[in-house]
PDB file of N, CA and C in Angstrom:
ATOM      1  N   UNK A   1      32.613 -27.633 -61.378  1.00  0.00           N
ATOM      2  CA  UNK A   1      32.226 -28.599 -62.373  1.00  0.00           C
ATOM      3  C   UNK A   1      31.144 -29.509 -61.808  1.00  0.00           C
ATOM      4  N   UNK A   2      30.016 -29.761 -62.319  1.00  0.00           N
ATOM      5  CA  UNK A   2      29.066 -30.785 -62.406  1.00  0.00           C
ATOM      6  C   UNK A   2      29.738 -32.420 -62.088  1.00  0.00           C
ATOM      7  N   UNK A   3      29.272 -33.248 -60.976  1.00  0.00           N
ATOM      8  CA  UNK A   3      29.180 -34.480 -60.959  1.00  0.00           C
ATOM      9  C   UNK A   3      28.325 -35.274 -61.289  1.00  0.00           C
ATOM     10  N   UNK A   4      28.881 -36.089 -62.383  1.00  0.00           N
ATOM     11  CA  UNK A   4      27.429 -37.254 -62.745  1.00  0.00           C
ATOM     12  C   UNK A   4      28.018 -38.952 -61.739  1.00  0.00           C
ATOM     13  N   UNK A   5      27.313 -39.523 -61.504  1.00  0.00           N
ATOM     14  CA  UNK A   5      27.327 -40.666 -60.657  1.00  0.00           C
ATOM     15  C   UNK A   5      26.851 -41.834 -62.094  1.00  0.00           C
ATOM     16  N   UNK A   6      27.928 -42.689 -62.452  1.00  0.00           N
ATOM     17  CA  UNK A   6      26.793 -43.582 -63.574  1.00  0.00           C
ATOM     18  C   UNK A   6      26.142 -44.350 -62.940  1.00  0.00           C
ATOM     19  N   UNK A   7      25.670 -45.428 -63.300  1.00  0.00           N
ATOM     20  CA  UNK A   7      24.596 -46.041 -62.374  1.00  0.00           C
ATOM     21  C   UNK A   7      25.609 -47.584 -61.967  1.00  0.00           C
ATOM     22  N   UNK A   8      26.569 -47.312 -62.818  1.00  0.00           N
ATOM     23  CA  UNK A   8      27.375 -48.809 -62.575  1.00  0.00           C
ATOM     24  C   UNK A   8      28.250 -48.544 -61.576  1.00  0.00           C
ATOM     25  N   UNK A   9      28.838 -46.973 -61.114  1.00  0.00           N
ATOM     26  CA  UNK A   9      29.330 -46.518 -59.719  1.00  0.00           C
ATOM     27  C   UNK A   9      28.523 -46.627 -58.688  1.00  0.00           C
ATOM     28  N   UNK A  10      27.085 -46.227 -58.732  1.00  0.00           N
ATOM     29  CA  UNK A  10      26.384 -46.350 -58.058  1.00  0.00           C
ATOM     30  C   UNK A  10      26.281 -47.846 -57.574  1.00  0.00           C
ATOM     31  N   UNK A  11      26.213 -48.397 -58.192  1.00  0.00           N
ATOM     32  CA  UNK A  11      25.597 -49.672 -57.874  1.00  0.00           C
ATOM     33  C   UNK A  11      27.253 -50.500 -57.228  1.00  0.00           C
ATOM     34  N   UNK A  12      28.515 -50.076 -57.770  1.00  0.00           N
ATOM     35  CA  UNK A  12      29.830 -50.532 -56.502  1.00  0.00           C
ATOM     36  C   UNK A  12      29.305 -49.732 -55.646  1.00  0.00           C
ATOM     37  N   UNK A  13      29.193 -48.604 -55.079  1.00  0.00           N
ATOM     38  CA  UNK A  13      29.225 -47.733 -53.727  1.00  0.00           C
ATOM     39  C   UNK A  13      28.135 -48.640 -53.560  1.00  0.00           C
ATOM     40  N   UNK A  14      27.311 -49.187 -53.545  1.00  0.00           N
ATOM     41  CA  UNK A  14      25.996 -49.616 -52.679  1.00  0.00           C
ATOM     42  C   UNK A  14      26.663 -51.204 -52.313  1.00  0.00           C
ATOM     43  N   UNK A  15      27.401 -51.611 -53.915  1.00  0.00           N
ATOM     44  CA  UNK A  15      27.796 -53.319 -52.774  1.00  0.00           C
ATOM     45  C   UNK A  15      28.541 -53.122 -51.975  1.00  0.00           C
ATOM     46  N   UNK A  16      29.653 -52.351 -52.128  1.00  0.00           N
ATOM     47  CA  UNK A  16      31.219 -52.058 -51.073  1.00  0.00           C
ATOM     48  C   UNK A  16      29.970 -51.649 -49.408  1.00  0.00           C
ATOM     49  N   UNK A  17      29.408 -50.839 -49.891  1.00  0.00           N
ATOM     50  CA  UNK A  17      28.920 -50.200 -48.217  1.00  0.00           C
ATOM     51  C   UNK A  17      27.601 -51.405 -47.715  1.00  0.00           C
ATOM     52  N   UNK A  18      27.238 -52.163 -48.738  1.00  0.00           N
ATOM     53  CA  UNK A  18      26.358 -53.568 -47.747  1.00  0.00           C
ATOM     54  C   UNK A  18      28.040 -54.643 -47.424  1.00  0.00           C
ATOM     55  N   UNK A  19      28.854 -54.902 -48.040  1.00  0.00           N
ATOM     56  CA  UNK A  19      29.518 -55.951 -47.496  1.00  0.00           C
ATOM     57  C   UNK A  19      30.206 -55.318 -46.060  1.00  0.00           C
ATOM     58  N   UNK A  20      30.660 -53.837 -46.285  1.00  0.00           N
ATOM     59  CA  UNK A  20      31.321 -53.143 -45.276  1.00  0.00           C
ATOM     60  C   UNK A  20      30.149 -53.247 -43.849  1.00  0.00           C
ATOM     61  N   UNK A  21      28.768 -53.031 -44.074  1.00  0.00           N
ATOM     62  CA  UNK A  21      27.824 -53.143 -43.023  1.00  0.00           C
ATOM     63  C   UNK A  21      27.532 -54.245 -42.439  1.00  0.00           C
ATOM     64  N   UNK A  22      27.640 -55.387 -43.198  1.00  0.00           N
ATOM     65  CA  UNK A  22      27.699 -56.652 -42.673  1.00  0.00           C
ATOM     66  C   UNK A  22      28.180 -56.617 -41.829  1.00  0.00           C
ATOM     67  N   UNK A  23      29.547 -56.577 -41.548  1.00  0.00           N
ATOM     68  CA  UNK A  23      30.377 -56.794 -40.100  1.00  0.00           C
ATOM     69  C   UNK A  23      30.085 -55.481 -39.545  1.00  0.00           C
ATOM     70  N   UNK A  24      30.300 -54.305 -40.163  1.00  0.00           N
ATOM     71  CA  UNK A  24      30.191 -52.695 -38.774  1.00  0.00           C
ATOM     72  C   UNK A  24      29.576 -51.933 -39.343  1.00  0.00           C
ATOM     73  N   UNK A  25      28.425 -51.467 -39.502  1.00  0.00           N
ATOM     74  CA  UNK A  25      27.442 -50.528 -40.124  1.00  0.00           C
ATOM     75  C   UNK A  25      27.952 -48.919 -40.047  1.00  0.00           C
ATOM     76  N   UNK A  26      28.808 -49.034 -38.794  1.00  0.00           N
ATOM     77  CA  UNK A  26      29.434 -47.674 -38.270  1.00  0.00           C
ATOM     78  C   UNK A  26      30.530 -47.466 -39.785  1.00  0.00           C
ATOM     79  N   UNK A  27      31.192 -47.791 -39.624  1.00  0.00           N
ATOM     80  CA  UNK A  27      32.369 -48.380 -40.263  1.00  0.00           C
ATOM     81  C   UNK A  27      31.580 -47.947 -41.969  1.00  0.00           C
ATOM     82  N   UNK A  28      31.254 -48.798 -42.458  1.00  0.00           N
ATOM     83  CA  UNK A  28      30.213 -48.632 -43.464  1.00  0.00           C
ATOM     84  C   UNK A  28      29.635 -47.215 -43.851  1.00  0.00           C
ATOM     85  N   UNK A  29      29.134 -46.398 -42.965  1.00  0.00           N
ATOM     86  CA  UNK A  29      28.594 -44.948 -42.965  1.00  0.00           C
ATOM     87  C   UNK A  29      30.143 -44.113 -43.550  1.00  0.00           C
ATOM     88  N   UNK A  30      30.489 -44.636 -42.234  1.00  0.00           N
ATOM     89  CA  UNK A  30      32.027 -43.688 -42.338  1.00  0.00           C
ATOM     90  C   UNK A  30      32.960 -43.549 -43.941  1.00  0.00           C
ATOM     91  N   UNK A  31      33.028 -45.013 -44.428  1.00  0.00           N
ATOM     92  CA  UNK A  31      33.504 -45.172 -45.801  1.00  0.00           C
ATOM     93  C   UNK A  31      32.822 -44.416 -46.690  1.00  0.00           C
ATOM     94  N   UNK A  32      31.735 -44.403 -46.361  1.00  0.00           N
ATOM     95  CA  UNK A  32      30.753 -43.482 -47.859  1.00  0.00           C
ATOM     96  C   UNK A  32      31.073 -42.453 -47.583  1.00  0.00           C
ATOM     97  N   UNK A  33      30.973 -41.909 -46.376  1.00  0.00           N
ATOM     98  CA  UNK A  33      31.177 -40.322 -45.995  1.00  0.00           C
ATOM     99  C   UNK A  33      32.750 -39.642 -46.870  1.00  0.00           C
ATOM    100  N   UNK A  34      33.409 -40.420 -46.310  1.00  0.00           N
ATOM    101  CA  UNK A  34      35.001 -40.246 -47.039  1.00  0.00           C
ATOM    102  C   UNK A  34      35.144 -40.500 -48.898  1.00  0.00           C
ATOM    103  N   UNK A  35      34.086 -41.448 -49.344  1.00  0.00           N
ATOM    104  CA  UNK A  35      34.703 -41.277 -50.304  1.00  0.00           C
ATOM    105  C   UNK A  35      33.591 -40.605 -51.101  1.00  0.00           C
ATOM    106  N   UNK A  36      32.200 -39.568 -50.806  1.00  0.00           N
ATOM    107  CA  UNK A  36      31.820 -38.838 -51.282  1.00  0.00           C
ATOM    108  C   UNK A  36      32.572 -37.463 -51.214  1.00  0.00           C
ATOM    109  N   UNK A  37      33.280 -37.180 -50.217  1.00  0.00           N
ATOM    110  CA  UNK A  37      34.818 -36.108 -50.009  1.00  0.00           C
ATOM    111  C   UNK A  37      35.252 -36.379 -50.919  1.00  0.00           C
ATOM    112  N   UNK A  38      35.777 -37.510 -51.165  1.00  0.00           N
ATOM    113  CA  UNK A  38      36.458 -37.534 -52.539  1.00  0.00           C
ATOM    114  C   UNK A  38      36.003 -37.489 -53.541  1.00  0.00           C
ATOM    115  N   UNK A  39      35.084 -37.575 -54.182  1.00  0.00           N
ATOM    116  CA  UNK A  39      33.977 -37.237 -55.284  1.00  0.00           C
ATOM    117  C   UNK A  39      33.969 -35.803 -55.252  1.00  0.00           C
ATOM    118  N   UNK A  40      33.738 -35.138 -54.327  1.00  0.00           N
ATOM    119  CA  UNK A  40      33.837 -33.751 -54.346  1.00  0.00           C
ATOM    120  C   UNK A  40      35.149 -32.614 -54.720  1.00  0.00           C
ATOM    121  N   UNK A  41      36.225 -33.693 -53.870  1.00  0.00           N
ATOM    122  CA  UNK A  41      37.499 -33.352 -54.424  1.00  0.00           C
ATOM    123  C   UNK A  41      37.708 -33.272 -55.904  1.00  0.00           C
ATOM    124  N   UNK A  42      37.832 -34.636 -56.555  1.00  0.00           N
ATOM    125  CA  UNK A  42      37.768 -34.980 -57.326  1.00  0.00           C
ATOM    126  C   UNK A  42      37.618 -33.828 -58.713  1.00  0.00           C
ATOM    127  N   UNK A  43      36.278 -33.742 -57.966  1.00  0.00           N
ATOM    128  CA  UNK A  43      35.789 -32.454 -59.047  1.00  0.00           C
ATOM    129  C   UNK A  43      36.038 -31.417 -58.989  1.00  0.00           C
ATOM    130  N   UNK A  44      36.875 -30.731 -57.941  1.00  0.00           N
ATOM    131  CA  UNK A  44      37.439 -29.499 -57.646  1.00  0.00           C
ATOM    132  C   UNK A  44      38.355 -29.585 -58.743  1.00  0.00           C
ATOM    133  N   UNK A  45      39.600 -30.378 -58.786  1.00  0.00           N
ATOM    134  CA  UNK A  45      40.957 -30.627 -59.366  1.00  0.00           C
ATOM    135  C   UNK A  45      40.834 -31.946 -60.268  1.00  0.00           C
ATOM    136  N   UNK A  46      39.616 -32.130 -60.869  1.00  0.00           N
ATOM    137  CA  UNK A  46      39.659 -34.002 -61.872  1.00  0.00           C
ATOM    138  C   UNK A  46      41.400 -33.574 -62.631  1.00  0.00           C
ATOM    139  N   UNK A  47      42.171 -32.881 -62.966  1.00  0.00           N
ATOM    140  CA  UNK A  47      43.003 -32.915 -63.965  1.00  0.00           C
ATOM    141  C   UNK A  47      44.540 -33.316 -63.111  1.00  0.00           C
ATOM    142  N   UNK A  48      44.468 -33.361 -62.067  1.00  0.00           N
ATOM    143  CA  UNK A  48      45.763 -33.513 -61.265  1.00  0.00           C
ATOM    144  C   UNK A  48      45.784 -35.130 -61.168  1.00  0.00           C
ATOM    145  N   UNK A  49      44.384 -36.151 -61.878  1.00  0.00           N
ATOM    146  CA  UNK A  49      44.574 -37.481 -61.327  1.00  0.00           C
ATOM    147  C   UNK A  49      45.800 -38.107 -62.387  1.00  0.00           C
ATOM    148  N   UNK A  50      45.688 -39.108 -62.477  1.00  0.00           N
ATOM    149  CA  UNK A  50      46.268 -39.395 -63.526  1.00  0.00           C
ATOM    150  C   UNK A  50      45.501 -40.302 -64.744  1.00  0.00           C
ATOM    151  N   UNK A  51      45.631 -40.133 -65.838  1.00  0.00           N
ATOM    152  CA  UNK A  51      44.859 -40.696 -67.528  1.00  0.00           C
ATOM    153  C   UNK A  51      45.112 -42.945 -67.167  1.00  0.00           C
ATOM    154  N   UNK A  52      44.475 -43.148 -67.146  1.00  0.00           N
ATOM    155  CA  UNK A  52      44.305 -44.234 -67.451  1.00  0.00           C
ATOM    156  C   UNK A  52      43.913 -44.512 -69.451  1.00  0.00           C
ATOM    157  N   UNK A  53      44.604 -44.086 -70.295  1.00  0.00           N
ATOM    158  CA  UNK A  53      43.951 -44.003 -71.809  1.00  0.00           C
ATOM    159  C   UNK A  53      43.827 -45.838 -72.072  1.00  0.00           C
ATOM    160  N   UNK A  54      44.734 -46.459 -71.605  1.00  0.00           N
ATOM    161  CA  UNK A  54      44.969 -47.840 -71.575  1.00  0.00           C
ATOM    162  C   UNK A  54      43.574 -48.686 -71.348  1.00  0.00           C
ATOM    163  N   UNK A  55      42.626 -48.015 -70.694  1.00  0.00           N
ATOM    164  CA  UNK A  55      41.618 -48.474 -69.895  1.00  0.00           C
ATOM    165  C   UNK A  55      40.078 -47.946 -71.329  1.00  0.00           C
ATOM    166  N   UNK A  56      39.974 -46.913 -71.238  1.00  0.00           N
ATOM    167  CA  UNK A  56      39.056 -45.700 -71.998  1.00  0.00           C
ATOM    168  C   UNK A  56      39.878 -44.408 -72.468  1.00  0.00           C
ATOM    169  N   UNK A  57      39.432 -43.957 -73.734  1.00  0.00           N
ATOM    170  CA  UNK A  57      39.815 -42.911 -73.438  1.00  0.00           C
ATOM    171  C   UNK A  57      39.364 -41.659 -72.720  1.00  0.00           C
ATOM    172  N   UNK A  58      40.567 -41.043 -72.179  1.00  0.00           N
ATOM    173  CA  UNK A  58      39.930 -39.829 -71.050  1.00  0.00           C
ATOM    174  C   UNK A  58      40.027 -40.306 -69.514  1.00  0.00           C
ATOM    175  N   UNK A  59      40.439 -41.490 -69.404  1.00  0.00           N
ATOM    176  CA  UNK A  59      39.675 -42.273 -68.072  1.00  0.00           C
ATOM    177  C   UNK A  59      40.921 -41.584 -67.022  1.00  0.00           C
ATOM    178  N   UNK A  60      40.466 -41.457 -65.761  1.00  0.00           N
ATOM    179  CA  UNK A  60      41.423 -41.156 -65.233  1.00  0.00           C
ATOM    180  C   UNK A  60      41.382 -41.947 -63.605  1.00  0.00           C
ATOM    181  N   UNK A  61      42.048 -42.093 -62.886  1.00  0.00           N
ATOM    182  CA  UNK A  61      42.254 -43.005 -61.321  1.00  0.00           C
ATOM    183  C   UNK A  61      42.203 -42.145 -60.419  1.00  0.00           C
ATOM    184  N   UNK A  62      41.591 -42.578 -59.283  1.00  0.00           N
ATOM    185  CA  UNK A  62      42.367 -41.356 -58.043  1.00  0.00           C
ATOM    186  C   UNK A  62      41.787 -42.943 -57.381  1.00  0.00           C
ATOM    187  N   UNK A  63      43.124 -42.754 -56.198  1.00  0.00           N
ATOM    188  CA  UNK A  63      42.960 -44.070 -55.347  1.00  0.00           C
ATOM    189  C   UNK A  63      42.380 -43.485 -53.657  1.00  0.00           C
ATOM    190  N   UNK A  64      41.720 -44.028 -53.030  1.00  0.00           N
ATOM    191  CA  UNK A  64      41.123 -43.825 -52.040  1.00  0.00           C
ATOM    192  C   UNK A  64      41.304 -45.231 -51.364  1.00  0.00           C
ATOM    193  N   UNK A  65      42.566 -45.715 -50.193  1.00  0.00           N
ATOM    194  CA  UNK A  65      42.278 -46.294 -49.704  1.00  0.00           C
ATOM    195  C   UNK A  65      42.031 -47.564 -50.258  1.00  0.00           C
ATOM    196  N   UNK A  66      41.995 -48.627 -50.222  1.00  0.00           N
ATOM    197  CA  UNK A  66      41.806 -49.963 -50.952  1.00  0.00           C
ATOM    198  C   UNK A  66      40.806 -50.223 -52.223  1.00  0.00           C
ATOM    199  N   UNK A  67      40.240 -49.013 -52.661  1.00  0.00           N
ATOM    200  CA  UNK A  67      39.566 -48.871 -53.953  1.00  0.00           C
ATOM    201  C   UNK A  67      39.999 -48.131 -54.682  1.00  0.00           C
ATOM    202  N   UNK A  68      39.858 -48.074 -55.861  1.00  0.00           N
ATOM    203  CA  UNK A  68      40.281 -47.031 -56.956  1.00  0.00           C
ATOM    204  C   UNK A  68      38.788 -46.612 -57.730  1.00  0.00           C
ATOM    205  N   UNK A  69      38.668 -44.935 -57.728  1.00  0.00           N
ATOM    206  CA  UNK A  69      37.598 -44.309 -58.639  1.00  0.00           C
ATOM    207  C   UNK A  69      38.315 -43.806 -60.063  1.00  0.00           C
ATOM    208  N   UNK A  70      37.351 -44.805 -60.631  1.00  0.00           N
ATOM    209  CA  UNK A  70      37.451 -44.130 -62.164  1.00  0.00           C
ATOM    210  C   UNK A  70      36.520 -42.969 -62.563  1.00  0.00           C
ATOM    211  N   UNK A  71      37.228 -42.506 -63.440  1.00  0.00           N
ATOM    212  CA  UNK A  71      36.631 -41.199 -63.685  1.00  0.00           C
ATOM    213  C   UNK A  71      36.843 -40.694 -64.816  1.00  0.00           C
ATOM    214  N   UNK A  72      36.373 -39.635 -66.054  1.00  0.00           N
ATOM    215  CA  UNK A  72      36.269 -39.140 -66.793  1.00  0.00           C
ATOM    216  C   UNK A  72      35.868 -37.355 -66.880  1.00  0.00           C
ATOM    217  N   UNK A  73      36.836 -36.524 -67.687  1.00  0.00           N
ATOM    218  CA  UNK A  73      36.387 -35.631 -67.529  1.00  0.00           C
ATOM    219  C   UNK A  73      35.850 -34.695 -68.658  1.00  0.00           C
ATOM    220  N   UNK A  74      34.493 -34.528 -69.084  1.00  0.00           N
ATOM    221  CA  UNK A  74      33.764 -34.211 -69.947  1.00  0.00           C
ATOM    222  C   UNK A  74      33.885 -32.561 -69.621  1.00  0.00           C
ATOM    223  N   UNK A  75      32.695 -32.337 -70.864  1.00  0.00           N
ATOM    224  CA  UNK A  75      32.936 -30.717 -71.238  1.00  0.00           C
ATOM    225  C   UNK A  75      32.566 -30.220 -70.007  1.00  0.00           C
ATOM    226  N   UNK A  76      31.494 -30.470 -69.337  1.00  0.00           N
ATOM    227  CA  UNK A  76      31.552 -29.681 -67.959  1.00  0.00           C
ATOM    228  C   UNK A  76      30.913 -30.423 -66.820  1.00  0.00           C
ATOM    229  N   UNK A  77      31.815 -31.709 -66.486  1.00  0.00           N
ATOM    230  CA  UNK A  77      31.132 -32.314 -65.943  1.00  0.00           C
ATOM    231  C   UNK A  77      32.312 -33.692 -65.723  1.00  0.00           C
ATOM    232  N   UNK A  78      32.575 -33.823 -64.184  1.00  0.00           N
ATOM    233  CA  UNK A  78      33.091 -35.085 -63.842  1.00  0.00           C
ATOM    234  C   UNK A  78      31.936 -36.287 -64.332  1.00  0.00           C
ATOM    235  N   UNK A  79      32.641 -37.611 -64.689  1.00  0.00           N
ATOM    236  CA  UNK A  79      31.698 -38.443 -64.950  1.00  0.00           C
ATOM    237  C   UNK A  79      32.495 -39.779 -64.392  1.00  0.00           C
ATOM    238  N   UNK A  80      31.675 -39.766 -63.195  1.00  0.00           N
ATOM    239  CA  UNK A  80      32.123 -40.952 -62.128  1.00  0.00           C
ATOM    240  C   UNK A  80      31.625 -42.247 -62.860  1.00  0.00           C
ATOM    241  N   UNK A  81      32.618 -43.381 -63.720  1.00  0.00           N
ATOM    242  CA  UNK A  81      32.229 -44.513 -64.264  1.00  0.00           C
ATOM    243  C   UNK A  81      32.360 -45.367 -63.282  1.00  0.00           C
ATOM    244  N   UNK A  82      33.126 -45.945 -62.448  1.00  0.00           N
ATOM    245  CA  UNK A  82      32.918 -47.086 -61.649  1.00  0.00           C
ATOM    246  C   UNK A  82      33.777 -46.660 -60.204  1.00  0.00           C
ATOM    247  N   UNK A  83      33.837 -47.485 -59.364  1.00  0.00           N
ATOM    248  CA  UNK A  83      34.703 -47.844 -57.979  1.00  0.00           C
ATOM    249  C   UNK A  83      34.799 -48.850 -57.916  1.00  0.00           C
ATOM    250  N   UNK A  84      36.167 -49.178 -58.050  1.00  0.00           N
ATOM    251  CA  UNK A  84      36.959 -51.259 -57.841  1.00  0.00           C
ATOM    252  C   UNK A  84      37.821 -51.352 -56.599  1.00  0.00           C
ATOM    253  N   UNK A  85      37.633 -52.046 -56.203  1.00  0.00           N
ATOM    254  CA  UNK A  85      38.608 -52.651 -55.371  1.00  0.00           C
ATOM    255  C   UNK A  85      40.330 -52.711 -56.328  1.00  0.00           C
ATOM    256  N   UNK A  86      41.234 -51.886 -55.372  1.00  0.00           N
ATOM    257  CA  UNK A  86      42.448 -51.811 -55.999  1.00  0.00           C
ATOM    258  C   UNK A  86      42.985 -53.425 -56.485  1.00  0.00           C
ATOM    259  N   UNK A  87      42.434 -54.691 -55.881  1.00  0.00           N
ATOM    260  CA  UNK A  87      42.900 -55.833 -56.219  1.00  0.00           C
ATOM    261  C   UNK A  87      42.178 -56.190 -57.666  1.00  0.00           C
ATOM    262  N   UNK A  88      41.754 -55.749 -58.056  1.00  0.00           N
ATOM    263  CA  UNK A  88      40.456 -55.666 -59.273  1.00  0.00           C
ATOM    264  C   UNK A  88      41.193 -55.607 -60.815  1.00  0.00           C
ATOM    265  N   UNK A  89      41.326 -56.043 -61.480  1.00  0.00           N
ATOM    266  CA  UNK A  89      41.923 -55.571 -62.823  1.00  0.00           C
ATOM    267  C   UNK A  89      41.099 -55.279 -63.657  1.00  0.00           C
ATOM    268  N   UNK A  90      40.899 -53.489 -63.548  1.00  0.00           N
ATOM    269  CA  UNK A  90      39.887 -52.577 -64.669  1.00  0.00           C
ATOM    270  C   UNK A  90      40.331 -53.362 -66.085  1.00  0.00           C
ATOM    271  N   UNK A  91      41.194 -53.503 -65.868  1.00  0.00           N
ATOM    272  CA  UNK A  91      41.107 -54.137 -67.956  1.00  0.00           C
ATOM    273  C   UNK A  91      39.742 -54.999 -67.824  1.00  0.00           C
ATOM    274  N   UNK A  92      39.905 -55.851 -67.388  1.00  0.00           N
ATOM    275  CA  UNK A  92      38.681 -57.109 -66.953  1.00  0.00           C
ATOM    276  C   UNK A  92      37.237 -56.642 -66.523  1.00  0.00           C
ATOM    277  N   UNK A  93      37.101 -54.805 -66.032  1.00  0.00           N
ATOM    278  CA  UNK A  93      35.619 -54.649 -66.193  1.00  0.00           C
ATOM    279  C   UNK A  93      35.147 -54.116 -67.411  1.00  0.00           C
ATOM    280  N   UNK A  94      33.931 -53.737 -67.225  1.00  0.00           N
ATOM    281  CA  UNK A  94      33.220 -52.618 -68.255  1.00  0.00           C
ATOM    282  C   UNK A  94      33.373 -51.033 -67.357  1.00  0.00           C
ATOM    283  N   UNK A  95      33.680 -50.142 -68.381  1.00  0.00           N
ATOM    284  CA  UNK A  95      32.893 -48.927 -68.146  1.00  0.00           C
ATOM    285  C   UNK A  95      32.378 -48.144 -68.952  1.00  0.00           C
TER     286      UNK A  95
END
């Protein structure tokens, strides 16, 4: 299946990995590395996550570690809407 990145995921993966570089740039690399694995995962198996419908419909969670990726799964094509910090209450963003 096809991965799309929206631009509002894009743009968490870029703040999470400048605040993470601030203190350890190493550290920082390493986080992206792991959770583009999971993006990849993701899209191997999107149907094993679980439905967030409460949120969007279709929306679904997979947790990575102190963030949670939202996600959606279209006709042929994961559609990565955001990455929050698990302390974050998705009701309270946009996607």
């Amino acid at each position: 299946m096809k991965s799309v990145v929206s631009s509002a995921a894009q743009a968490d993966l870029q703040e999470i990995v400048d605040f993470i570089a601030a203190d350890n740039p190493d550290a920082a690399e390493s986080w992206l590395s792991a959770m583009q694995a999971k993006f990849h995962e993701i899209g191997r198996h999107p149907l094993i996550y679980p439905v967030r419908e409460d949120l969007v419909p279709g929306m679904r969670l997979c947790a990575q570690g102190a963030y949670n990726i939202y996600f959606q799964v279209r006709l042929d094509e994961v559609f990565f809407a955001r990455v929050l910090h698990s302390a974050r209450d998705p009701a309270k963003q946009t996607f």
